[in-house]
PDB file of N, CA and C in Angstrom:
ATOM      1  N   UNK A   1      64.431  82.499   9.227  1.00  0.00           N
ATOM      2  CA  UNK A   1      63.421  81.469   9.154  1.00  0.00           C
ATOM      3  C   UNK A   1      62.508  81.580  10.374  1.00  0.00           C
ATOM      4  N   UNK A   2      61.526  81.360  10.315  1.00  0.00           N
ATOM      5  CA  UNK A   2      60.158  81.322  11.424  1.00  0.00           C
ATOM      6  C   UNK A   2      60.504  80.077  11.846  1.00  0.00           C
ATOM      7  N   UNK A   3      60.308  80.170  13.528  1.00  0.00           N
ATOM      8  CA  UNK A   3      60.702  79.014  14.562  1.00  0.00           C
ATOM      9  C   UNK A   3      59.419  79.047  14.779  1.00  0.00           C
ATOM     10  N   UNK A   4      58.188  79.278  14.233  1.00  0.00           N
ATOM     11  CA  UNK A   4      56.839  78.754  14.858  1.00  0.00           C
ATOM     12  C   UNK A   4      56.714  77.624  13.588  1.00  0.00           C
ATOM     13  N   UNK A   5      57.103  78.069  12.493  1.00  0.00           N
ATOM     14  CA  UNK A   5      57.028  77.219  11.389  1.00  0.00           C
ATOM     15  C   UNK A   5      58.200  75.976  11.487  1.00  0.00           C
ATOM     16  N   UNK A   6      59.150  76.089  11.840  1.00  0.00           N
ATOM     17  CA  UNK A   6      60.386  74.898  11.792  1.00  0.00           C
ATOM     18  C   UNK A   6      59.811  73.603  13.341  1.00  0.00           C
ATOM     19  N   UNK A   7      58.949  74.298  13.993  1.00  0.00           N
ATOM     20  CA  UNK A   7      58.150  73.505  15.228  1.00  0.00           C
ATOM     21  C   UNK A   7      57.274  72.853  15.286  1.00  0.00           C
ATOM     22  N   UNK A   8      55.998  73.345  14.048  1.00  0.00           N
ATOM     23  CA  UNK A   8      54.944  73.119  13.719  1.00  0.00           C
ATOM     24  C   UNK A   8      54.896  71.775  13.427  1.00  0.00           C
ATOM     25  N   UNK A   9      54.138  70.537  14.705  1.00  0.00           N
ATOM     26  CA  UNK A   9      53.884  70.057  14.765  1.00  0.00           C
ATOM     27  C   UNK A   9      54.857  68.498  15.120  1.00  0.00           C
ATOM     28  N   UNK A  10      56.310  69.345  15.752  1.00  0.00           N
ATOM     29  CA  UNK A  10      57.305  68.675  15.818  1.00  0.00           C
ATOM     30  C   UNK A  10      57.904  68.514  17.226  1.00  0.00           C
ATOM     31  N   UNK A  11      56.977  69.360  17.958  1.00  0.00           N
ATOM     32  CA  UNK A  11      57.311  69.588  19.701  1.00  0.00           C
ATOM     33  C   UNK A  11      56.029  68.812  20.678  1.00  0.00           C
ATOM     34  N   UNK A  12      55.270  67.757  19.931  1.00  0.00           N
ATOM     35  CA  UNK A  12      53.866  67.336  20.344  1.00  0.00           C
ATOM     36  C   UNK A  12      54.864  66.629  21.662  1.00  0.00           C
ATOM     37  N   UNK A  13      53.924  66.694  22.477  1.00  0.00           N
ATOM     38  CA  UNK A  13      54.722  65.847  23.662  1.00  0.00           C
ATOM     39  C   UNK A  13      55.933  66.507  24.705  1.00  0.00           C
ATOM     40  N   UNK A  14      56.120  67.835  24.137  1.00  0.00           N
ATOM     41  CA  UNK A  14      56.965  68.528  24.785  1.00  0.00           C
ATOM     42  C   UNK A  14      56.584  69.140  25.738  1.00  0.00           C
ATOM     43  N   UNK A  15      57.277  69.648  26.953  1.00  0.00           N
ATOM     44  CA  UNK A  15      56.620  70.793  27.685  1.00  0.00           C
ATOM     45  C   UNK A  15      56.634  72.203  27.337  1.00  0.00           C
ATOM     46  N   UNK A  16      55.693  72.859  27.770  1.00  0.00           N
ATOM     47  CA  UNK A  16      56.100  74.101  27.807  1.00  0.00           C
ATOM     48  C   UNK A  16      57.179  74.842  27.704  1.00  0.00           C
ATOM     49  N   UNK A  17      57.805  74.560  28.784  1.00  0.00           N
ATOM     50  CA  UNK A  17      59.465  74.709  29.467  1.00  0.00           C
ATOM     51  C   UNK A  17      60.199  74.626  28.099  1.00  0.00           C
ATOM     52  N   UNK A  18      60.109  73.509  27.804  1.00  0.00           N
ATOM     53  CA  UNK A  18      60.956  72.911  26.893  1.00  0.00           C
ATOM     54  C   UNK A  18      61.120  73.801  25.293  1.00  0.00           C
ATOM     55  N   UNK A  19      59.807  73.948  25.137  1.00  0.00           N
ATOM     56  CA  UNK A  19      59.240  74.622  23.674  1.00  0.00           C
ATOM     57  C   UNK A  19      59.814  76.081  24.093  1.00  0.00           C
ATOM     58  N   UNK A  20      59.562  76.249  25.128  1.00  0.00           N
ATOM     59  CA  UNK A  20      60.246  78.008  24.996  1.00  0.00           C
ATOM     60  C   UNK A  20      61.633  78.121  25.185  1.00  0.00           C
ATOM     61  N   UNK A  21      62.715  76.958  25.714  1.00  0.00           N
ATOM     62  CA  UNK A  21      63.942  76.778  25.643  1.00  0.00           C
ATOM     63  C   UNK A  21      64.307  76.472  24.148  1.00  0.00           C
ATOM     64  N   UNK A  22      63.534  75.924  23.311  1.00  0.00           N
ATOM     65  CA  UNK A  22      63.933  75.426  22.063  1.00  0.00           C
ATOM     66  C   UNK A  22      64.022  76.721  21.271  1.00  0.00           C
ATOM     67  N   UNK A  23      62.488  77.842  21.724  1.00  0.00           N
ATOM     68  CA  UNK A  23      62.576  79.194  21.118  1.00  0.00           C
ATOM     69  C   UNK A  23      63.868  79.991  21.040  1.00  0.00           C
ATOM     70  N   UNK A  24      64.006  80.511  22.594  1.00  0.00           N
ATOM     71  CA  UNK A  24      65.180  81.296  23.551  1.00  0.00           C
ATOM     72  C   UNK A  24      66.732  80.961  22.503  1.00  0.00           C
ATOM     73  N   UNK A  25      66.681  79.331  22.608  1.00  0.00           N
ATOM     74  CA  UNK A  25      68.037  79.362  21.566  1.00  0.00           C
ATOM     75  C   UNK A  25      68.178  79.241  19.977  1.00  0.00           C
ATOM     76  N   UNK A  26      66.773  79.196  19.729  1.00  0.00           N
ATOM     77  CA  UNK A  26      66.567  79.782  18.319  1.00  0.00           C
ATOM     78  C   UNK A  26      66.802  81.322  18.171  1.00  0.00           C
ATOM     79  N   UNK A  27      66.079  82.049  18.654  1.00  0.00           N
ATOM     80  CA  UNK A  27      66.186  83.505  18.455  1.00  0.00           C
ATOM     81  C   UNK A  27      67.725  83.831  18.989  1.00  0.00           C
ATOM     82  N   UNK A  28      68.285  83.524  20.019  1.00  0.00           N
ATOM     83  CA  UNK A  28      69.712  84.149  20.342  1.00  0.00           C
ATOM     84  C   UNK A  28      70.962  82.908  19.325  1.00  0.00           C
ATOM     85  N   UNK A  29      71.110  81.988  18.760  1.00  0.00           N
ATOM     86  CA  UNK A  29      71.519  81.403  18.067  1.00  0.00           C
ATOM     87  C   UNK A  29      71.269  81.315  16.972  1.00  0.00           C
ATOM     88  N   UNK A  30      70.359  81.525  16.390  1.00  0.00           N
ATOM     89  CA  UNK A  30      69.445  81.034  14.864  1.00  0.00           C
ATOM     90  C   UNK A  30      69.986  79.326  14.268  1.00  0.00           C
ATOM     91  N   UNK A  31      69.984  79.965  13.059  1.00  0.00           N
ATOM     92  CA  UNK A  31      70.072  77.928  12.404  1.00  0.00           C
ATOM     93  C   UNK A  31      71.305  77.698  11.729  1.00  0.00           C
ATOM     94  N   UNK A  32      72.143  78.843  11.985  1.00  0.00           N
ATOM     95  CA  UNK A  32      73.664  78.924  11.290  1.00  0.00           C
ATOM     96  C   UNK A  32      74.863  78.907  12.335  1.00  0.00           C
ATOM     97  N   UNK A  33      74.814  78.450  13.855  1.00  0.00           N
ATOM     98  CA  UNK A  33      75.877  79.480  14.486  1.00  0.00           C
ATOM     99  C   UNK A  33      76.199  77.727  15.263  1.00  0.00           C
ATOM    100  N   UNK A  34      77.007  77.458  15.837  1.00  0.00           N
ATOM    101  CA  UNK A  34      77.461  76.546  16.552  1.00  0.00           C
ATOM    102  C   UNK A  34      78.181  77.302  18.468  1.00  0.00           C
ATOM    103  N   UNK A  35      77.156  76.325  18.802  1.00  0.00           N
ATOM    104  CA  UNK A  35      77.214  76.932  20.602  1.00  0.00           C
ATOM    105  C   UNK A  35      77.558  75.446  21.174  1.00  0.00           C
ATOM    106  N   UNK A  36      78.196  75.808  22.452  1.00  0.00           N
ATOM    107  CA  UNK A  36      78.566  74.901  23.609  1.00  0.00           C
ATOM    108  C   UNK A  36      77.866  75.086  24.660  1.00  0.00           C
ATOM    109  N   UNK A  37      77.439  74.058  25.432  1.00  0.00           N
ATOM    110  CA  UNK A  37      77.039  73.501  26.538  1.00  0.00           C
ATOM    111  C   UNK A  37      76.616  75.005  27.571  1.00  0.00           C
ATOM    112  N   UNK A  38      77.824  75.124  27.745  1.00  0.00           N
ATOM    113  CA  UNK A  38      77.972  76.599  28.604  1.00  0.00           C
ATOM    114  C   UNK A  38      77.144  77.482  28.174  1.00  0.00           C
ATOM    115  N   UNK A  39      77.320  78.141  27.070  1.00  0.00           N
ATOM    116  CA  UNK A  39      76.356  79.121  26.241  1.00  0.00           C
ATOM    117  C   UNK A  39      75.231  78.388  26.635  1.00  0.00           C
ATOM    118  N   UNK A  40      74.858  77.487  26.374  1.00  0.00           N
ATOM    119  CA  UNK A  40      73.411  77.544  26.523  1.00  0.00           C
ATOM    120  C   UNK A  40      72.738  77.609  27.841  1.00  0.00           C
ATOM    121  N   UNK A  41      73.802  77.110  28.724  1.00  0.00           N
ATOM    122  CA  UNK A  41      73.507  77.010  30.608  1.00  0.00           C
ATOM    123  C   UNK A  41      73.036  78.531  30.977  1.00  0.00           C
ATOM    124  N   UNK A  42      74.182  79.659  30.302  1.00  0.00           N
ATOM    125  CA  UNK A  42      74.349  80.499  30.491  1.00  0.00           C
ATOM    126  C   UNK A  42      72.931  81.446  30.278  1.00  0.00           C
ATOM    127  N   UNK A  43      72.595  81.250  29.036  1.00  0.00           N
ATOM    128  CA  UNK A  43      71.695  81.833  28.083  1.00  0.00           C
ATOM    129  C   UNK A  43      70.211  81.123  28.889  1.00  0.00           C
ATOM    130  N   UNK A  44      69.626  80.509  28.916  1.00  0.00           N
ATOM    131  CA  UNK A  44      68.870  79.666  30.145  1.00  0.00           C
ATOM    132  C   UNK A  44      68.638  79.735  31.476  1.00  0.00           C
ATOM    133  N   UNK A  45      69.913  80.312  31.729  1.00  0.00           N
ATOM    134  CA  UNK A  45      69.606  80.438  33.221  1.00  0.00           C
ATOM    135  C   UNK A  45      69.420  79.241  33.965  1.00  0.00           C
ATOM    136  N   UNK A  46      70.713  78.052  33.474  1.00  0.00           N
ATOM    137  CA  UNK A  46      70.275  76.813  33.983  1.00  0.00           C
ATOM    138  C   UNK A  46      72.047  76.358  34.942  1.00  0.00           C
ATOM    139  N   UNK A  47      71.727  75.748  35.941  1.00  0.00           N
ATOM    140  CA  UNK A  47      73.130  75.370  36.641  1.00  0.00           C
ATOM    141  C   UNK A  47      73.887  73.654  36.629  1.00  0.00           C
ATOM    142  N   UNK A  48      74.859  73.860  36.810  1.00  0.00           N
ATOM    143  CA  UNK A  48      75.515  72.524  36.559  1.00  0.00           C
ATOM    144  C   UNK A  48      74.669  71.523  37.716  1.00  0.00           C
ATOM    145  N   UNK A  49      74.389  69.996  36.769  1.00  0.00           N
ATOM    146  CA  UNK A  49      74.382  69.546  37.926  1.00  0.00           C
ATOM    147  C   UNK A  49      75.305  68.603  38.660  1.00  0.00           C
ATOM    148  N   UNK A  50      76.368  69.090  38.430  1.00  0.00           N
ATOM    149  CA  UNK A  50      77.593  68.668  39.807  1.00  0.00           C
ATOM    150  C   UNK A  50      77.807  67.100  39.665  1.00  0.00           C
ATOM    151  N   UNK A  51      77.289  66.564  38.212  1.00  0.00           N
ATOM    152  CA  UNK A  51      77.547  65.300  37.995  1.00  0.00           C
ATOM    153  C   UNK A  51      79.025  65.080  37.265  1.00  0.00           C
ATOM    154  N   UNK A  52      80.183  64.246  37.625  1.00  0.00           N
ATOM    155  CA  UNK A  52      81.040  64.266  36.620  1.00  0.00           C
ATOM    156  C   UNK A  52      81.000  64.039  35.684  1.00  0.00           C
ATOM    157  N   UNK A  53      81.665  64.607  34.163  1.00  0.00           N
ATOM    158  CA  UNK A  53      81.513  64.018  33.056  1.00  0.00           C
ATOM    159  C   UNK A  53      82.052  62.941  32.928  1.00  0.00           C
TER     160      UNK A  53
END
């Protein structure tokens, strides 16, 4: 499925940042696969922030 089409007109108000994080785990996940927290930190390039759960 096209992630420019499943977006289209559904990311108004988003950032940049955001819209290409929504991409990043579209294309390495697609619309069938189930991921955790981690995977996506991982995949992102994003770090804990040291808050407890």
């Amino acid at each position: 499925m096209d992630i420019e089409g499943l977006l289209l007109g559904k990311t108004e108000g988003f950032s940049n940042k955001t819209v290409l994080h929504i991409k990043t785990l579209y294309e390495s996940f697609g619309d069938n696969k189930v991921f955790g927290r981690n995977a996506v930190m991982e995949l992102l390039g994003l770090k804990s922030s040291g808050h407890p759960s």
